[in-house]
Protein backbone atom coordinates (compact mmCIF):
# COMPACT_ATOMS: atom_id res chain seq x y z
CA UNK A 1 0.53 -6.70 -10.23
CA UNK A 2 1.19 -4.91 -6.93
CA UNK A 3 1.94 -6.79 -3.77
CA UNK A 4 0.38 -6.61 -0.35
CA UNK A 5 2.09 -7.88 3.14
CA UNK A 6 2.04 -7.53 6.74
CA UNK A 7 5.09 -7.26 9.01
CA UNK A 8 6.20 -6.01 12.75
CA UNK A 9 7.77 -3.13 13.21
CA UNK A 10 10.73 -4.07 15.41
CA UNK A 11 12.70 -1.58 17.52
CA UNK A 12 15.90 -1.82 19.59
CA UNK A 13 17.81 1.10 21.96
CA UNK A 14 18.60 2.84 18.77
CA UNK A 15 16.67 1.63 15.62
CA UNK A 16 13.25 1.13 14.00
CA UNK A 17 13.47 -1.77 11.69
CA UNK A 18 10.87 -1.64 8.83
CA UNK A 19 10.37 -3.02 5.59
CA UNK A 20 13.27 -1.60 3.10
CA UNK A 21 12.82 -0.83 -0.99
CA UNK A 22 14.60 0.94 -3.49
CA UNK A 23 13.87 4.58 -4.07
CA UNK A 24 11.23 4.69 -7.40
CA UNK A 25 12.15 5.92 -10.48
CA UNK A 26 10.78 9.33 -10.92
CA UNK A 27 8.13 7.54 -13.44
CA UNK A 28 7.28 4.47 -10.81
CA UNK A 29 4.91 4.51 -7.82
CA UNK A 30 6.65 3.60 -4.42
CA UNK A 31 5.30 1.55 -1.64
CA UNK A 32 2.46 2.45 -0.07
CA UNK A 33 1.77 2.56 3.62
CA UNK A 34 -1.48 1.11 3.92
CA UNK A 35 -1.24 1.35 7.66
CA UNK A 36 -1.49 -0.78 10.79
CA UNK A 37 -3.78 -3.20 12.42
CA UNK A 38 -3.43 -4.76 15.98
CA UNK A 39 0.76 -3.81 15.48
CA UNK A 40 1.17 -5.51 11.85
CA UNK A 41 1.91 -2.57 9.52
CA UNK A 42 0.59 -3.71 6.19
CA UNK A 43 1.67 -2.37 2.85
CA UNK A 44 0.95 -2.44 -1.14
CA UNK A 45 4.17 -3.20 -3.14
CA UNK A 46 4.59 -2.11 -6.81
CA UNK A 47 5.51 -4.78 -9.12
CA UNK A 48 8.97 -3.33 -10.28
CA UNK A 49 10.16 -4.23 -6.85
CA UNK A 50 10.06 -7.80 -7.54
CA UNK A 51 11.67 -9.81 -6.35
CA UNK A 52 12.26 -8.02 -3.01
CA UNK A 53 15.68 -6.72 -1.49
CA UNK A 54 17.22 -8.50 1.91
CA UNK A 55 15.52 -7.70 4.38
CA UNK A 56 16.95 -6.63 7.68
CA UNK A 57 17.11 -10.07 9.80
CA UNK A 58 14.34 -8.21 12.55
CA UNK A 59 11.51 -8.66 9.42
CA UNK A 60 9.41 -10.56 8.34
CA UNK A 61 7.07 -10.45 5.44
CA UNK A 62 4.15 -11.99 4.94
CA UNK A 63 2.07 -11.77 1.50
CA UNK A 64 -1.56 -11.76 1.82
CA UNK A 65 -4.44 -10.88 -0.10
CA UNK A 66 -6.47 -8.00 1.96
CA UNK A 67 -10.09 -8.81 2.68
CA UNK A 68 -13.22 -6.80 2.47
CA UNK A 69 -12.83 -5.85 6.27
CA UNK A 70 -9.14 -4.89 6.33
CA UNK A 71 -9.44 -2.58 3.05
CA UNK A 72 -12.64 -1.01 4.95
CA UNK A 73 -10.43 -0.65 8.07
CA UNK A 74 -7.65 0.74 6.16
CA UNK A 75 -9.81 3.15 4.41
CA UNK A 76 -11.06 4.57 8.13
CA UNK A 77 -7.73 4.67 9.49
CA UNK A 78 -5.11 6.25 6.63
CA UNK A 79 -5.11 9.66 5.60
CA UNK A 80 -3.71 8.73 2.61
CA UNK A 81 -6.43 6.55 1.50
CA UNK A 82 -8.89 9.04 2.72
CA UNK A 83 -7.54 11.40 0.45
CA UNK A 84 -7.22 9.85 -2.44
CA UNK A 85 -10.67 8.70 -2.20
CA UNK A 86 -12.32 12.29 -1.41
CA UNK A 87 -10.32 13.01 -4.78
CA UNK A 88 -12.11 10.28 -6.67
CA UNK A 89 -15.47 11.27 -5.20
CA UNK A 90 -15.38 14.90 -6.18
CA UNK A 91 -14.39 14.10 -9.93
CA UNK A 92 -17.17 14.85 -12.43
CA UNK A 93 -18.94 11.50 -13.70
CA UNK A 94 -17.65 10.73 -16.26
CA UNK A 95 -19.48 10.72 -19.89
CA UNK A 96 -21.14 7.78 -21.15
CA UNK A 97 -21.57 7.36 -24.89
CA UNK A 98 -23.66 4.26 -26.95
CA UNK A 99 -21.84 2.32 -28.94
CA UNK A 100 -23.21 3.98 -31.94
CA UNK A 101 -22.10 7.58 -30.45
CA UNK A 102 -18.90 6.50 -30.38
């Protein structure tokens, strides 16, 4: 079961610190960016990344569970979200059989 958590972005003169994973297999999903709210950037992390790689010592992670309002929120403000859910909506319904039919 993916992960979600919530962490600062820290920078210095020269770096942006963020949240570091492995690079997916070509047949796993990555981490997804689910974006950021009042300067916590909050993220979905597959399972296969478990448990996590050191962090650099500028993060920290913290796991939550997303509530109604943040999803809602995160749905208004990523592009990626928005587009995967315009992709949903425009699929056909799909076909419903009775038991019997089936």
């Amino acid at each position: 079961m993916p992960q979600f958590y919530k962490y600062k972005k820290v920078t210095d003169q020269y770096t942006v610190y963020q949240l570091q994973l492995p690079e997916p297999a070509e047949d796993q999903p990555g981490m997804i960016d689910l974006g950021e709210i009042d300067g916590e950037t909050y993220v979905c992390v597959p399972d296969w990344t478990h448990p996590l790689p050191e962090q650099p010592k500028q993060i920290t992670l913290t796991k939550i569970t997303p509530t109604v309002g943040m999803i809602t929120s995160f749905f208004a403000k990523s592009g990626l979200l928005q587009l995967v859910k315009a992709r949903m909506d425009s699929k056909q319904p799909m076909v419903r059989y009775s038991l019997h039919d089936e």
